[in-house]
C-alpha atoms as a PDB file:
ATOM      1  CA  UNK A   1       0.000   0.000   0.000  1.00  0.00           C
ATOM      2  CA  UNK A   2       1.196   3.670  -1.045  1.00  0.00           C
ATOM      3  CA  UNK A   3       0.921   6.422   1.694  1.00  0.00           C
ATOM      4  CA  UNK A   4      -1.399   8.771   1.427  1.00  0.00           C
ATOM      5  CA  UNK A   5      -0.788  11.614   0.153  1.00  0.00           C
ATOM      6  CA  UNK A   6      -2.267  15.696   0.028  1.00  0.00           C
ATOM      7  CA  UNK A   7      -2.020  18.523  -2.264  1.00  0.00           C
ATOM      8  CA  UNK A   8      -2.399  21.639  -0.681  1.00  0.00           C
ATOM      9  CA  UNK A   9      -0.412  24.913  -0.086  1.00  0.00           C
ATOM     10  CA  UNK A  10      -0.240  26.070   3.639  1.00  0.00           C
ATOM     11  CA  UNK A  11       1.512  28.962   4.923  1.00  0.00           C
ATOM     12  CA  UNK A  12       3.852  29.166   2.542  1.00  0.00           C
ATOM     13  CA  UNK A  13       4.491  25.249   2.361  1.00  0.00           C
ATOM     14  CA  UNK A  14       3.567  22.484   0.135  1.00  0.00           C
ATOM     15  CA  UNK A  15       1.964  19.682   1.684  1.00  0.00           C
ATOM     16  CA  UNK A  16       2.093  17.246  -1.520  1.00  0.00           C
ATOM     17  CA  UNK A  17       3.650  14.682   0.681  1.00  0.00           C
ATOM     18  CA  UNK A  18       3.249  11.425   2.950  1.00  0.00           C
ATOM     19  CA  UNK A  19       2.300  12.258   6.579  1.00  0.00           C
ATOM     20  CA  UNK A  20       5.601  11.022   7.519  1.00  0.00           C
ATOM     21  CA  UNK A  21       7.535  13.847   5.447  1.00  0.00           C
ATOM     22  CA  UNK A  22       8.673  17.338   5.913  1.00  0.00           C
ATOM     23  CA  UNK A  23       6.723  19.919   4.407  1.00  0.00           C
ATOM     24  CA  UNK A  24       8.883  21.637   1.392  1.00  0.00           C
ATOM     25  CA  UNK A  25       8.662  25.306   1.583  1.00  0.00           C
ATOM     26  CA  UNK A  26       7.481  26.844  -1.386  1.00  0.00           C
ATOM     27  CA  UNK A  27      10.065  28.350  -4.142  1.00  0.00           C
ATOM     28  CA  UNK A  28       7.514  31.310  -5.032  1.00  0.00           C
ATOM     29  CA  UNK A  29       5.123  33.343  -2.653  1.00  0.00           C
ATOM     30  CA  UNK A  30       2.711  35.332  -3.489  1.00  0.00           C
ATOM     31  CA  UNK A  31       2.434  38.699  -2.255  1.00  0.00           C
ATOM     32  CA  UNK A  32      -0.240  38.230   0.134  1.00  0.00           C
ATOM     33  CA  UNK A  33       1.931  35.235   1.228  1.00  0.00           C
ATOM     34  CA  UNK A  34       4.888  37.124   1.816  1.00  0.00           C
ATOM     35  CA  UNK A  35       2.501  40.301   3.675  1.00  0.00           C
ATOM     36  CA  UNK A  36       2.021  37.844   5.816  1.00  0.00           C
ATOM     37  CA  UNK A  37       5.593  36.320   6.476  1.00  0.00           C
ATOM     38  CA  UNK A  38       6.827  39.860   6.873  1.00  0.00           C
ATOM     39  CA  UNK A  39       2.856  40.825   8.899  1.00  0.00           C
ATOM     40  CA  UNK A  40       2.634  43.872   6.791  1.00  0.00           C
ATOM     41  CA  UNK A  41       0.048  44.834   4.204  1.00  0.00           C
ATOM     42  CA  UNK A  42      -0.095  43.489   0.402  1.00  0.00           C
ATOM     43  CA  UNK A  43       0.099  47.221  -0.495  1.00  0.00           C
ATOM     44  CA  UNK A  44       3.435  47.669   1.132  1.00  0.00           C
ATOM     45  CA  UNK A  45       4.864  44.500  -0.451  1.00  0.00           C
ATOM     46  CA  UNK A  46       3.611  46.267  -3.571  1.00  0.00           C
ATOM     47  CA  UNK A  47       5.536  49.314  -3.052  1.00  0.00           C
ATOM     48  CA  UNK A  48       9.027  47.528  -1.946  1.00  0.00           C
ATOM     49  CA  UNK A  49       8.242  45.677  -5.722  1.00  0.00           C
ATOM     50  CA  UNK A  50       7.823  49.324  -7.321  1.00  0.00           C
ATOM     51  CA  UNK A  51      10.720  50.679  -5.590  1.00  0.00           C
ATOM     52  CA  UNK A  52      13.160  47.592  -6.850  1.00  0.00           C
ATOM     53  CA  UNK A  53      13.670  46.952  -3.067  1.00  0.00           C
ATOM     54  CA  UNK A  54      11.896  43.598  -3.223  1.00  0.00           C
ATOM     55  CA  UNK A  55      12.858  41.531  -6.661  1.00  0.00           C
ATOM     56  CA  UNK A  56       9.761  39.809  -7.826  1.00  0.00           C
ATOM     57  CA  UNK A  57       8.432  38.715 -11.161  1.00  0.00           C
ATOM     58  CA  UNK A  58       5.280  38.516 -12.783  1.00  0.00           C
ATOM     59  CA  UNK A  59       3.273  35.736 -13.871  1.00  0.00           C
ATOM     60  CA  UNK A  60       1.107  36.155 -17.259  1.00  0.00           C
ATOM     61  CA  UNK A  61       0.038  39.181 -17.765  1.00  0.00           C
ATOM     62  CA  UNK A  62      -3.137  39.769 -14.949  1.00  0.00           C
ATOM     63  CA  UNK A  63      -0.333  41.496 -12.226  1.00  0.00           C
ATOM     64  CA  UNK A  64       0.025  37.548 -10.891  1.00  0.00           C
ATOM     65  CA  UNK A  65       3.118  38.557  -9.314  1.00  0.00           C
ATOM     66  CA  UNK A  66       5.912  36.104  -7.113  1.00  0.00           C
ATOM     67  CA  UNK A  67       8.285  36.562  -4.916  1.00  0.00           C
ATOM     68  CA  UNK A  68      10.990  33.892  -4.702  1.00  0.00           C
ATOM     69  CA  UNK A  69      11.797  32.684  -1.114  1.00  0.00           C
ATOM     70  CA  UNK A  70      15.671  33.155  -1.576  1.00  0.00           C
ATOM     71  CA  UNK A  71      14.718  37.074  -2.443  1.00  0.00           C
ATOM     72  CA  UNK A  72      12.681  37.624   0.499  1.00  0.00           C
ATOM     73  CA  UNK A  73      15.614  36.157   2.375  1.00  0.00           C
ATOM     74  CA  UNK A  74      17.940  38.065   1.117  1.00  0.00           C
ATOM     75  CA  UNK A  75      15.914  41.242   1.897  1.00  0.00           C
ATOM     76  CA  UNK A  76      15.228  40.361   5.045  1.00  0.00           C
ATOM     77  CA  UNK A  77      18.951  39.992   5.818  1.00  0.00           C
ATOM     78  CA  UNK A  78      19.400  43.026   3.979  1.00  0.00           C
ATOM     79  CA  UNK A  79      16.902  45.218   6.428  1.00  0.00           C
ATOM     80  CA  UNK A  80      18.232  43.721   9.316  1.00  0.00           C
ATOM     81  CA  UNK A  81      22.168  44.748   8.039  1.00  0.00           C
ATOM     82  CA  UNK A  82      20.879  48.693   7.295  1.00  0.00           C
ATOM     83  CA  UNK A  83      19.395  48.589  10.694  1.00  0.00           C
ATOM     84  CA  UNK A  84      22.448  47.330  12.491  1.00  0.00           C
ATOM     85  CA  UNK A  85      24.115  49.936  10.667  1.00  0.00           C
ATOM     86  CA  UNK A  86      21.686  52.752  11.293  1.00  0.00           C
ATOM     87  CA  UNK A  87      21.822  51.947  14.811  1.00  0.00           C
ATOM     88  CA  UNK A  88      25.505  51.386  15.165  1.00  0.00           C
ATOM     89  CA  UNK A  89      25.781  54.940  13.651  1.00  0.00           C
ATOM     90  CA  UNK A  90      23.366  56.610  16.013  1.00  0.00           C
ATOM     91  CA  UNK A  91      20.724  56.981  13.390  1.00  0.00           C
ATOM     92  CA  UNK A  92      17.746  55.609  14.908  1.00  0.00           C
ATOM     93  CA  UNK A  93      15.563  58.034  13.398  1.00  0.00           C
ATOM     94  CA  UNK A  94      16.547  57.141   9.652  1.00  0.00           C
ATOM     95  CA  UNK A  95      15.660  52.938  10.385  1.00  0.00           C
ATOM     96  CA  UNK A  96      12.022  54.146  11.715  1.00  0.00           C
ATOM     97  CA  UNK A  97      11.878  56.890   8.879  1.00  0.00           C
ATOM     98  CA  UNK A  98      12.188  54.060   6.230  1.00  0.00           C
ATOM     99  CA  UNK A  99       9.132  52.144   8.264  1.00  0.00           C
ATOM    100  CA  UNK A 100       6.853  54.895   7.909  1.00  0.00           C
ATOM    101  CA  UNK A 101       8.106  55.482   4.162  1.00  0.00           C
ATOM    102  CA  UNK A 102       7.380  52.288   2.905  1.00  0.00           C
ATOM    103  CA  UNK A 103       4.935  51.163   5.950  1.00  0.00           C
ATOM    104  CA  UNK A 104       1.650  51.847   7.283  1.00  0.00           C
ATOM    105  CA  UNK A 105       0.857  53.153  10.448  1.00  0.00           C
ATOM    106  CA  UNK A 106      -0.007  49.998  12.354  1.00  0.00           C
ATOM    107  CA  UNK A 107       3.366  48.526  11.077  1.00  0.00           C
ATOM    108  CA  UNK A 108       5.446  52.361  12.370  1.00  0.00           C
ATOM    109  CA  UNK A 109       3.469  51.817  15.795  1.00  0.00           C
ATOM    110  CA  UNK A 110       4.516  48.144  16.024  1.00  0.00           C
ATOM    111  CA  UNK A 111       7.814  49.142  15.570  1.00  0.00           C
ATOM    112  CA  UNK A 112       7.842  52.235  17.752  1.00  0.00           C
ATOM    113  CA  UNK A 113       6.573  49.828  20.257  1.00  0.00           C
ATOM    114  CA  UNK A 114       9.981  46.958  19.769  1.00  0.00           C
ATOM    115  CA  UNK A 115      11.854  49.894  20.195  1.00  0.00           C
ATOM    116  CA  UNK A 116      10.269  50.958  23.231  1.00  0.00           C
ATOM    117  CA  UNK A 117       9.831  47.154  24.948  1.00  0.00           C
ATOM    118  CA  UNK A 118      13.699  46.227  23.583  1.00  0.00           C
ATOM    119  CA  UNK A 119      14.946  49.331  24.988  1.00  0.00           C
ATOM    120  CA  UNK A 120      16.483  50.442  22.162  1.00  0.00           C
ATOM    121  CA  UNK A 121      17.320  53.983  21.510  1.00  0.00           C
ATOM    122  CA  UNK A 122      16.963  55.023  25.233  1.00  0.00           C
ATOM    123  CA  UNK A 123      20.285  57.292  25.814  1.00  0.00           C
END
């Protein structure tokens, strides 16, 4: 007897496998998928796209767009880097300016609030 065996996406994972397996993380996300990985709005994830912050490519032409995972790692690591350096350098101001550039306000008062509960910033 085979295993048996779904076909579904879930969070960002396939789960076309036996019960037994890992689930294989998806190559491409779409943007709501990666709003959520990053628990920011699809219009945000739009804008990083616009700005060329966020590499993605587009599927057909009906603005199908995906975002591999490697990229979103890589920007990910990239944010984190610019605000090691921004706070390294004093420039606290300039990390939480880019939030509320490219952000909404929920997402600037999330982060005003990490800043505040990590103690960051406090001189």
């Amino acid at each position: 007897m085979s295993a048996a065996v779904s076909g579904t996406c879930k969070g960002g994972y396939m789960t076309d496998r036996a019960p037994d397996e890992q689930p294989k993380p998806l190559r491409f996300l779409t943007l709501a998928q990666v709003a959520e990985e990053l628990n920011t709005r699809h219009s945000t994830i739009r804008a990083l796209i616009g700005s060329g912050e966020l590499p993605a490519i587009q599927i057909g032409g009906r603005g199908q767009w995906r975002i591999e995972r490697s990229r979103l790692e890589d920007y990910i690591a990239a944010a984190y880097a610019k605000a090691r350096s921004d706070i390294a350098h004093g420039d606290l101001e300039s990390t939480t300016g880019s939030i509320t550039e490219t952000g909404t306000e929920a997402d600037t008062e999330a982060s005003s609030e990490a800043v505040i509960e990590t103690g960051a910033g406090a001189g």
